[in-house]
C-alpha atoms as a PDB file:
ATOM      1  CA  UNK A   1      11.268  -6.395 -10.714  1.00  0.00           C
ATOM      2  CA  UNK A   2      11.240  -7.573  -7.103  1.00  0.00           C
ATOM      3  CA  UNK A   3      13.997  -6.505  -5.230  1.00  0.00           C
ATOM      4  CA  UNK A   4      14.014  -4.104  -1.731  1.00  0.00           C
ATOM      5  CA  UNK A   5      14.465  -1.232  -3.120  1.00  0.00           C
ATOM      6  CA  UNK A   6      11.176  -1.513  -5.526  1.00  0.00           C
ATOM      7  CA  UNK A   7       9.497  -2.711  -2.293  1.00  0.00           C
ATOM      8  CA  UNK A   8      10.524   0.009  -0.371  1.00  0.00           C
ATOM      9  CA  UNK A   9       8.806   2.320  -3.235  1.00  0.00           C
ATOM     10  CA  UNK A  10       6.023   0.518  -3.604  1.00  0.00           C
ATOM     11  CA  UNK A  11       5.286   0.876   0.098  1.00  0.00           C
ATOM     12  CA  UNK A  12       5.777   4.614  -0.079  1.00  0.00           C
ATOM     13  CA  UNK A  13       3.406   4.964  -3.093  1.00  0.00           C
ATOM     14  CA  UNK A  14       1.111   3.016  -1.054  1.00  0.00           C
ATOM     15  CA  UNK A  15       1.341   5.157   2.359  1.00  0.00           C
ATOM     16  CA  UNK A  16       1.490   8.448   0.133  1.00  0.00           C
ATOM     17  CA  UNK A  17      -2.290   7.095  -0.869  1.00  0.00           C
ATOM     18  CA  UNK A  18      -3.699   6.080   1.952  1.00  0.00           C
ATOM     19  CA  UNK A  19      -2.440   9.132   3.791  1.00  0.00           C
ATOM     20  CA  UNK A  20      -4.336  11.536   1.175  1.00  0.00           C
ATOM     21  CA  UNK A  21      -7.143   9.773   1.261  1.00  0.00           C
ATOM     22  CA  UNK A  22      -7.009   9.940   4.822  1.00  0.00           C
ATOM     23  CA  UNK A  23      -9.657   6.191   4.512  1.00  0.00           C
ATOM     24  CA  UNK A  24      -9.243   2.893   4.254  1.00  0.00           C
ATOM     25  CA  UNK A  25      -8.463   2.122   0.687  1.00  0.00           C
ATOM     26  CA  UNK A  26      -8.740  -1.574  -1.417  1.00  0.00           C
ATOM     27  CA  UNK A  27      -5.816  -2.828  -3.152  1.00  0.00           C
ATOM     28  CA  UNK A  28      -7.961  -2.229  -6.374  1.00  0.00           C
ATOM     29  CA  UNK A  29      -8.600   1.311  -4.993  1.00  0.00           C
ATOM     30  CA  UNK A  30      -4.508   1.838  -4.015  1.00  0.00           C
ATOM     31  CA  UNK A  31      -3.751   0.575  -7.993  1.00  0.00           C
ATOM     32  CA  UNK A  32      -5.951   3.184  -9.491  1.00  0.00           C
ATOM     33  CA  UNK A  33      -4.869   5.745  -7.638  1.00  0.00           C
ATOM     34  CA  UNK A  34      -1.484   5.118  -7.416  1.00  0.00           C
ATOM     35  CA  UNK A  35      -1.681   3.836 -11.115  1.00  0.00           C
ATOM     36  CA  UNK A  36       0.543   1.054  -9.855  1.00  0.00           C
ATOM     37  CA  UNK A  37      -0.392  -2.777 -10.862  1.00  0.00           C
ATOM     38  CA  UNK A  38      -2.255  -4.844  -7.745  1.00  0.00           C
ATOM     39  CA  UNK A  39       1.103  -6.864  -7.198  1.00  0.00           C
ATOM     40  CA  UNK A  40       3.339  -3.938  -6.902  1.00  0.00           C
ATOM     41  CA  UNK A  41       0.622  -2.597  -4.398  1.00  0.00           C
ATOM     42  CA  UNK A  42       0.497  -5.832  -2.634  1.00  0.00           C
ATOM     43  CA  UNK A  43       4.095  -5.649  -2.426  1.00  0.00           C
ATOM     44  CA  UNK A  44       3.764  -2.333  -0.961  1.00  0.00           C
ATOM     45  CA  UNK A  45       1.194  -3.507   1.647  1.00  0.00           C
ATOM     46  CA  UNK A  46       3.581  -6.346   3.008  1.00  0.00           C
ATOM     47  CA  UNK A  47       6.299  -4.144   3.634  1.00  0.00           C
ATOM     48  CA  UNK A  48       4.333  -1.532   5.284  1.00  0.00           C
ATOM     49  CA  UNK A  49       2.253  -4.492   7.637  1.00  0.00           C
ATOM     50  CA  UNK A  50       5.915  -5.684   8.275  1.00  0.00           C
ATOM     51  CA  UNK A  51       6.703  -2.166  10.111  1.00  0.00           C
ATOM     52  CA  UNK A  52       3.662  -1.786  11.568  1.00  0.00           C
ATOM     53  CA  UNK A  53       2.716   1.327   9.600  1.00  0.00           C
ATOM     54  CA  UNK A  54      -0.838  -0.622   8.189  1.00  0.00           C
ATOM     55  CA  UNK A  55      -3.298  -2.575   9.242  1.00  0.00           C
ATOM     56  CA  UNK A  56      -6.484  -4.328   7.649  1.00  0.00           C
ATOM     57  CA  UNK A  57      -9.597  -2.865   8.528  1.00  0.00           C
ATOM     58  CA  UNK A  58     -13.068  -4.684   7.029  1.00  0.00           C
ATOM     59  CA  UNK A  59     -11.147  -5.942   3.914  1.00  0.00           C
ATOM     60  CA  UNK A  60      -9.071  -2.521   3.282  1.00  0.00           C
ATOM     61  CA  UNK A  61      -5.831  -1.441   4.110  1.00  0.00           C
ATOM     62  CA  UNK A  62      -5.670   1.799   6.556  1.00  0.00           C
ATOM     63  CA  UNK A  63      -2.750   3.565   8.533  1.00  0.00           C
ATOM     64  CA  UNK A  64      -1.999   2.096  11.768  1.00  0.00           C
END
């Protein structure tokens, strides 16, 4: 379901992941391990990119 308040989690699986892997992480790399599906982690991206809190870096998502 798509609504802000699965957004909002999606976003803090996907900050939880990047921040332990402290790297730049693929989507395909954020769905493993978050064990998440690429459209809830997409989901998670835009909302994060939104705030400022990611930013692409050579095809990955990283902390800003």
């Amino acid at each position: 379901m798509v609504d802000a308040e699965n957004a909002g989690f999606r976003a803090g699986d996907v900050y939880q992941a990047l921040s332990a892997a402290g790297a730049a992480m693929s989507v395909a790399e954020l769905a493993k391990a978050t064990q998440k599906t690429d459209t809830e982690i997409l989901l998670g991206i835009g909302w994060l990119l939104k705030e400022g809190k990611v930013k692409g870096e050579e095809g990955k998502i990283a902390l800003a």
